[in-house]
Protein backbone atom coordinates (compact mmCIF):
# COMPACT_ATOMS: atom_id res chain seq x y z
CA UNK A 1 -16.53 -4.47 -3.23
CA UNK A 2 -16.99 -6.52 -0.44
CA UNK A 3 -13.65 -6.77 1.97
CA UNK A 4 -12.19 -10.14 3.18
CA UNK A 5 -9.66 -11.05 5.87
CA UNK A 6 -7.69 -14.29 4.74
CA UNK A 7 -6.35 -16.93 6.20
CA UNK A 8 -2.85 -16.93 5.47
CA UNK A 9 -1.29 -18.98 8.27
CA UNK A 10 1.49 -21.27 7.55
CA UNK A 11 0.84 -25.05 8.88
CA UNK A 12 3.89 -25.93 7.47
CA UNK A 13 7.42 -25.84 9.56
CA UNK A 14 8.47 -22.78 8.32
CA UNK A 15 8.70 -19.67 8.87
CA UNK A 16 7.34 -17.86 5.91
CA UNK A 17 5.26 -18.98 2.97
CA UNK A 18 6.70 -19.29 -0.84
CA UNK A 19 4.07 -20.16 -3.31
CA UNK A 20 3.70 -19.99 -6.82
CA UNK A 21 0.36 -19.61 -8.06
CA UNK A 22 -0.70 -20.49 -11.98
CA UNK A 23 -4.26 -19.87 -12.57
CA UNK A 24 -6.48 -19.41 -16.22
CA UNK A 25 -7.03 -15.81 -14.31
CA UNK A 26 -6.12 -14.14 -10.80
CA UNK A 27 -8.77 -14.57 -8.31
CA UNK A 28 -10.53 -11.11 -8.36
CA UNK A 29 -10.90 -10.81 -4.21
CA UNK A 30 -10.49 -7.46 -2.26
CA UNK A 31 -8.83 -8.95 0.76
CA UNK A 32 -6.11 -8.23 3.50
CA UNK A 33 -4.00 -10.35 5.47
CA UNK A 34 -1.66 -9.42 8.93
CA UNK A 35 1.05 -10.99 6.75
CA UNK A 36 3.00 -8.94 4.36
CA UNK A 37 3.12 -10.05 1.05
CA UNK A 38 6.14 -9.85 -1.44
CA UNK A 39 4.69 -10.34 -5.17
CA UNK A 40 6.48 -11.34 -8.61
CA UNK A 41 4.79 -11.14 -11.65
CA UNK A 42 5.88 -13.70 -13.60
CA UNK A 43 3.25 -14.33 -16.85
CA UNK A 44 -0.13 -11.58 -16.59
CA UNK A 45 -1.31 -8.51 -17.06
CA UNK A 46 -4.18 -6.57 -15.96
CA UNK A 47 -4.70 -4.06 -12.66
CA UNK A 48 -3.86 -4.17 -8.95
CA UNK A 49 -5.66 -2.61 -6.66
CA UNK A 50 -3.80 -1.78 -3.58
CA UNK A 51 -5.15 0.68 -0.99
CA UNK A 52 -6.54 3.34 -3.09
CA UNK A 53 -4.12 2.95 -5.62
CA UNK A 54 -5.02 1.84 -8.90
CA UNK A 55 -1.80 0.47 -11.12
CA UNK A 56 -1.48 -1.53 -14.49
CA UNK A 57 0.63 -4.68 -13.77
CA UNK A 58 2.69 -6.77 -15.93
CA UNK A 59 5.27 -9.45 -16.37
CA UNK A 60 8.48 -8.73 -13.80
CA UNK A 61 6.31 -6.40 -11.57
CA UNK A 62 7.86 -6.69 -8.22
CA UNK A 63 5.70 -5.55 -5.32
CA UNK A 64 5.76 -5.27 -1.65
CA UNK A 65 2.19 -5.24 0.28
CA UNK A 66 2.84 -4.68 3.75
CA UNK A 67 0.42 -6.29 6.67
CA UNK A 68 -3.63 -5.28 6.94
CA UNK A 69 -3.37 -3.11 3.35
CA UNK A 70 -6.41 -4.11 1.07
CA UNK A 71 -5.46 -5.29 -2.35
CA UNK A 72 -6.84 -7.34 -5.45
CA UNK A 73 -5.24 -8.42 -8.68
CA UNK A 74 -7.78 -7.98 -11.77
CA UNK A 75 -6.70 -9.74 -15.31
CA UNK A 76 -7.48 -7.68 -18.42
CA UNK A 77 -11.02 -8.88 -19.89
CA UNK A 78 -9.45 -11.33 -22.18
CA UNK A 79 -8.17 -13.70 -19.70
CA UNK A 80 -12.14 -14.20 -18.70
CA UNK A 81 -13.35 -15.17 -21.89
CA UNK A 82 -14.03 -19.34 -22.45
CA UNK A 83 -11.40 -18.95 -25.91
CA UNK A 84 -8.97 -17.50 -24.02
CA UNK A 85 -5.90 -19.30 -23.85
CA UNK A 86 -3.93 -17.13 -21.84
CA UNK A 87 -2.41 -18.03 -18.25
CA UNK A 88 -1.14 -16.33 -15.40
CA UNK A 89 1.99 -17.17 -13.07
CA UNK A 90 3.36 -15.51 -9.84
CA UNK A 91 5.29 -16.07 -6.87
CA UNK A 92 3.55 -15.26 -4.00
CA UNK A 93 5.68 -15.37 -0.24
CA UNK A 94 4.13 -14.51 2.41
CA UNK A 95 5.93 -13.67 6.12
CA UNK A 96 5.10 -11.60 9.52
CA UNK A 97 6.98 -8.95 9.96
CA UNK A 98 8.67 -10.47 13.24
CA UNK A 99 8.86 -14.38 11.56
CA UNK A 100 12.74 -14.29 12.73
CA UNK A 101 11.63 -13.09 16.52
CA UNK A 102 10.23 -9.82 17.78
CA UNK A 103 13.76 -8.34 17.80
CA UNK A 104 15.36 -9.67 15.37
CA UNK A 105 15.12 -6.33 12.56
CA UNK A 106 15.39 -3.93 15.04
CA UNK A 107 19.37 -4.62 15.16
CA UNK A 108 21.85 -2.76 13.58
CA UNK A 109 22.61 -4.57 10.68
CA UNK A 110 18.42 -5.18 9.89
CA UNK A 111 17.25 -1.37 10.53
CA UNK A 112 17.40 -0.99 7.32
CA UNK A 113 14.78 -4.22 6.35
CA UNK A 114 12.56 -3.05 8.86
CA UNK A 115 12.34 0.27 7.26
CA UNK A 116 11.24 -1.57 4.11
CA UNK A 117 8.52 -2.96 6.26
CA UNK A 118 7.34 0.10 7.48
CA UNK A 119 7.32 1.66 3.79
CA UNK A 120 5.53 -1.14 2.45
CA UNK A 121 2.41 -0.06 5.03
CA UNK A 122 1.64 1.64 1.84
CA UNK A 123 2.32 -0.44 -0.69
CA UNK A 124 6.03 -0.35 -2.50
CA UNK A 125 6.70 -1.19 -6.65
CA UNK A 126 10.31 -1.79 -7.12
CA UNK A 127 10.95 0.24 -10.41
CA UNK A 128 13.52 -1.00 -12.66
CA UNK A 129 14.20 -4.27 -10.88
CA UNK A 130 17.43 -6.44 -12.23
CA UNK A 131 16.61 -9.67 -13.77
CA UNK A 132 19.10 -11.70 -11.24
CA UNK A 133 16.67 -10.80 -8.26
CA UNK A 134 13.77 -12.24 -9.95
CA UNK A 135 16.16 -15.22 -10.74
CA UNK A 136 17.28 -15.62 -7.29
CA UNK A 137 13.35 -15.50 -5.69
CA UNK A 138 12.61 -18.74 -8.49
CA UNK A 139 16.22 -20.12 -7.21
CA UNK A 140 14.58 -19.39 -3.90
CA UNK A 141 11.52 -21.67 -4.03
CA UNK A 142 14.09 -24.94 -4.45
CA UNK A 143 15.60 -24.30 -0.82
CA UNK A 144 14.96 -25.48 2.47
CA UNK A 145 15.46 -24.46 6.22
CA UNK A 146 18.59 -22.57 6.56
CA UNK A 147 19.58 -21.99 2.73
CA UNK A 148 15.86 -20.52 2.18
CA UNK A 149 16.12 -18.24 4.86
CA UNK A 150 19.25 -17.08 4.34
CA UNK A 151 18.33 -16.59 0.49
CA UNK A 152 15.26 -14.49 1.65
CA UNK A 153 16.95 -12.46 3.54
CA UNK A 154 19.38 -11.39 0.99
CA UNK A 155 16.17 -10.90 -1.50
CA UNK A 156 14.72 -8.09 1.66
CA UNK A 157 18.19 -6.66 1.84
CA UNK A 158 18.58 -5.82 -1.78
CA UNK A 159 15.14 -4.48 -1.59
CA UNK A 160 15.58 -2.80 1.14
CA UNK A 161 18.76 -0.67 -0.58
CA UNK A 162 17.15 -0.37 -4.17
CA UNK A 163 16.29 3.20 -4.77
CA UNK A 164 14.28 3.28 -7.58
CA UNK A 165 10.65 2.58 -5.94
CA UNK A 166 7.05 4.12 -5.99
CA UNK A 167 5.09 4.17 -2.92
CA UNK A 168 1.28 2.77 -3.76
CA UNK A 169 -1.13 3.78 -1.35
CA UNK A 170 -1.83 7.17 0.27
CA UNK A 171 -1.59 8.42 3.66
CA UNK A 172 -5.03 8.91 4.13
CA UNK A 173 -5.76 5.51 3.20
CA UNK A 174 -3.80 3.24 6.11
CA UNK A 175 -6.29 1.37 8.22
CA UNK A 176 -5.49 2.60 11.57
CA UNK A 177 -4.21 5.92 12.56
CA UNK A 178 -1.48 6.61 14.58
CA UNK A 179 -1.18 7.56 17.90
CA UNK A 180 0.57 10.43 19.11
CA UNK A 181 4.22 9.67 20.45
CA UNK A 182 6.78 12.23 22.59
CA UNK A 183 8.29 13.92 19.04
CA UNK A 184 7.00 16.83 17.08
CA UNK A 185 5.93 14.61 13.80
CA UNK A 186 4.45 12.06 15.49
CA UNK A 187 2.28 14.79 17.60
CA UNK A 188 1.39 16.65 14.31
CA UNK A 189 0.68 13.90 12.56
CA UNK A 190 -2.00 12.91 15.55
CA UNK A 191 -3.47 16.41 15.18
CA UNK A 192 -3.82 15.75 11.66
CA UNK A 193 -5.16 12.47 11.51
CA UNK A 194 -8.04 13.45 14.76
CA UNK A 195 -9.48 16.18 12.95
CA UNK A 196 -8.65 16.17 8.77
CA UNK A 197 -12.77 15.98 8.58
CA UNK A 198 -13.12 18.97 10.57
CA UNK A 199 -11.40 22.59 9.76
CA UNK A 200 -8.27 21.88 10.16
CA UNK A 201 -5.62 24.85 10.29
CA UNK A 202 -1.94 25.22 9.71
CA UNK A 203 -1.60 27.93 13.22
CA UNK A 204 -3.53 25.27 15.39
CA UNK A 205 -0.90 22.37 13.98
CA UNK A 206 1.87 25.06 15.09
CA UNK A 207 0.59 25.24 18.16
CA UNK A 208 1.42 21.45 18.59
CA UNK A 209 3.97 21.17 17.35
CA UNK A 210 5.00 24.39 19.82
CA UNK A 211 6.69 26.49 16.41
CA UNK A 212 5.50 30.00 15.23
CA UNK A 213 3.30 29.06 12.04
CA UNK A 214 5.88 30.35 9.58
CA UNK A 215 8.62 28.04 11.03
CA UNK A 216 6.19 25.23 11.63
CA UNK A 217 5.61 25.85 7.54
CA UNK A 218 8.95 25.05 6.73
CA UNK A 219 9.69 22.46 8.86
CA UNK A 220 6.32 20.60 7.63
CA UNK A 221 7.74 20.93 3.65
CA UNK A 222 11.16 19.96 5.15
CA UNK A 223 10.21 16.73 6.72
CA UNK A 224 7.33 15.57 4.71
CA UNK A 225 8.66 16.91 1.10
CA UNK A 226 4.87 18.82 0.60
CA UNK A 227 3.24 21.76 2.18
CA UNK A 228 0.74 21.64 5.07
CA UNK A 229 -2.44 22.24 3.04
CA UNK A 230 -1.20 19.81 0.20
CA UNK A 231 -0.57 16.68 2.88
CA UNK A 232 -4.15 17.57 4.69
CA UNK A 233 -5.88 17.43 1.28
CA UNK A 234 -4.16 13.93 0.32
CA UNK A 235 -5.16 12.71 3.91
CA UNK A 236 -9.03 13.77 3.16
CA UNK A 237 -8.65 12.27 -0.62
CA UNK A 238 -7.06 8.86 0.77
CA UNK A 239 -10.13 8.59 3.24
CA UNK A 240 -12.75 9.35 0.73
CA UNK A 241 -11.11 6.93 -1.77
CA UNK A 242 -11.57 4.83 1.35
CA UNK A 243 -15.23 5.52 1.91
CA UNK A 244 -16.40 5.14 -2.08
CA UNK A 245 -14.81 1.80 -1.53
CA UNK A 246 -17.38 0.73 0.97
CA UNK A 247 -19.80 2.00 -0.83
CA UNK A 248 -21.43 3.04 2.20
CA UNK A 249 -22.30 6.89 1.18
CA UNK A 250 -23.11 8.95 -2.28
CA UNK A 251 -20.58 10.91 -3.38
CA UNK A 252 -21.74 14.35 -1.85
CA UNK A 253 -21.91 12.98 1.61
CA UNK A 254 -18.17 11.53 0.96
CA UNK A 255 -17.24 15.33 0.43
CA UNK A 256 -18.53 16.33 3.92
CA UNK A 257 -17.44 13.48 5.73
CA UNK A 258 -14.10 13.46 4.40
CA UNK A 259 -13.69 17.36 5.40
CA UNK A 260 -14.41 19.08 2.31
CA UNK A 261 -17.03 22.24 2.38
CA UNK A 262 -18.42 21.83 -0.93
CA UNK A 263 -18.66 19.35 -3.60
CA UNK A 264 -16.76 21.00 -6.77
CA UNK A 265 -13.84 21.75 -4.57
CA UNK A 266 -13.93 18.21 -3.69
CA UNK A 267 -14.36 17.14 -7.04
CA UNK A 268 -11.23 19.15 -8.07
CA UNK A 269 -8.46 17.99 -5.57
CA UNK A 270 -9.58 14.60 -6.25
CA UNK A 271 -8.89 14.64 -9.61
CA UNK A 272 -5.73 16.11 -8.98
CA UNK A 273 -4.51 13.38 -6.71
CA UNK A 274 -5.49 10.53 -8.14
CA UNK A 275 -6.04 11.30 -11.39
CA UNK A 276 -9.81 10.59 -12.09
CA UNK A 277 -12.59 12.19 -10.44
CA UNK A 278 -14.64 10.21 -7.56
CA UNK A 279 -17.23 8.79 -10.16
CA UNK A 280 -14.42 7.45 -12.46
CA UNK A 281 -12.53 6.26 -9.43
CA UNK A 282 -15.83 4.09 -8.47
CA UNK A 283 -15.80 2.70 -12.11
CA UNK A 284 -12.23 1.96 -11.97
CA UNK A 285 -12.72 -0.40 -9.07
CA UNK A 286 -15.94 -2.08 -10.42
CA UNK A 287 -15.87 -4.88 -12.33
CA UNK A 288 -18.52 -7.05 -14.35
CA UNK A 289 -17.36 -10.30 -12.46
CA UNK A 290 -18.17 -8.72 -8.78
C-alpha cells in the first residue's frame, strides 16, 4: 500500500475540525496526518488498519489516532458491491495536540489529557464506552466558539480518565524513535531502539542503564509490565510489520533486517504477536480495490 500525508488543515476559524462523514463506503487510503484524530463509529463495519494493528470495527467504536500514525478504514466486501444498499456514518474531529497553545496541557489540571495524547502515539480503542459520550460528541457538532470548546474538552477529559482501553499499535511500529533523555528508561529505551536489528543483549542494556543485569531484569518487567527479551522481540515484530508494509523486501530479508537470525524463528514470534504469520499479515492488509 502506497502511504499518503493529508492535508488536514483547518481554513476555518477554529481551532479544531468536527466533521461527519457519510459515504456508500469509507475511502480505503493508507494515510497520516500531524493532527490527531478522535473517531466515532456511528453506522459501518469492516477493518481499521492502524499502525500494524489490524482490528474489526463497528457501530459505537470510539478511537483515538494520535499525530503521524498510519491508518485506513476498509468496509466489509458488501459495501463495494453496485446492489449494495448499505451506508456508512462517522464523526471525524480532528485537532493538534497544542490547538489551545503550546502550554496549555502541560498544567496541572490538563496532565492528565496530555497523557492521553501521548498514549494515543499508538493508537487507543475506548472499550466499553457509555452511550452519553457518544451523545455528547453529536451534541457537540451543534456548538460554536466557546460552548464547542468547552464541550471538547470535557469529551478529552472523560477519555482521558476511562480505564477500560486497548492500545493499537506496537512499539516497534512508531515512526520516529526516541532520543535518549537524562533518566534510566529513556536511555534504555535509546539502546534499544539503535540496535534491536543487531544482537542486542540484556547485560549490555544493564550497562546503560548502570544496574547489575539481574536488577536491571526486574526493574525492566517492573516498569514496562514484560521482560527484556519479550519487549526487544515486539520492537523487531513492530518494525518488520513496518517493512512488509512497504513492500520494499521479501519476507526472508525482513527477518534479517529486522534482527532476527533465521527465518522459522522469525516466523514463530511473529505469529505469536500478532497473531498471523508474516504472509497472512501481507494478505490481511491487501485488498482487491488497491
Amino acid at each position: 500500500m502506497k502511504l499518503h500525508r493529508l492535508d488536514r488543515s483547518n481554513l476555518t476559524n477554529s481551532s479544531f475540525t468536527t466533521k461527519i462523514n457519510e459515504y456508500p463506503y469509507f475511502l480505503k487510503i493508507w494515510h497520516y496526518h500531524p493532527e490527531l484524530e478522535l473517531v466515532v463509529v456511528l453506522k459501518s463495519e469492516g477493518t481499521c488498519f492502524i499502525g500494524d494493528s489490524v482490528e474489526k470495527f463497528s457501530f459505537g467504536d470510539v478511537v483515538l489516532i494520535g499525530k503521524n500514525l498510519p491508518h485506513m478504514w476498509q468496509n466489509d466486501e458488501g459495501y463495494f458491491k453496485q446492489t449494495s444498499e448499505q451506508t456508512t456514518k462517522a464523526i471525524a474531529i480532528h485537532f493538534k495536540e497544542d490547538y489551545l497553545g503550546s502550554k496549555f496541557f502541560e498544567t496541572p489540571e490538563m496532565i492528565h489529557i496530555l497523557e492521553l495524547f501521548k498514549r494515543a502515539n499508538y493508537g487507543l480503542k475506548f472499550l466499553n464506552i457509555n452511550k452519553k459520550l457518544i451523545d455528547d460528541i453529536k451534541n457537540m457538532l451543534d456548538l460554536e466558539g466557546f460552548e464547542k470548546t468547552i464541550a471538547f474538552l470535557n469529551i478529552l477529559h472523560v477519555l482521558a480518565k476511562h480505564k477500560n482501553t486497548k492500545q493499537l499499535s506496537s512499539q516497534g511500529f512508531i515512526n520516529s524513535f526516541k532520543t535518549a533523555k537524562s533518566n534510566t528508561q529513556d536511555n534504555v529505551q535509546a539502546y534499544i531502539f539503535k540496535n534491536f536489528d543487531k544482537n542486542i543483549t540484556l547485560n549490555k542494556a544493564a550497562e546503560v542503564a548502570h544496574m547489575n543485569p539481574s536488577a536491571f531484569s526486574r526493574y525492566f518487567k517492573r516498569v514496562n509490565k514484560k521482560t527484556f527479551s519479550r519487549y526487544v522481540t515486539e520492537i523487531r515484530i513492530g518494525y518488520a510489520c513496518k517493512l512488509l508494509l512497504e513492500n520494499r523486501f521479501n519476507i526472508s530479508k525482513i527477518c534479517y533486517e529486522s534482527g532476527f537470525n533465521n527465518i522459522s524463528n522469525f516466523n514463530r514470534q511473529f505469529k505469536l504477536v500478532m497473531k498471523y504469520t508474516p504472509t497472512e499479515y501481507l494478505e490481511k492488509h491487501k485488498t482487491k480495490y488497491d
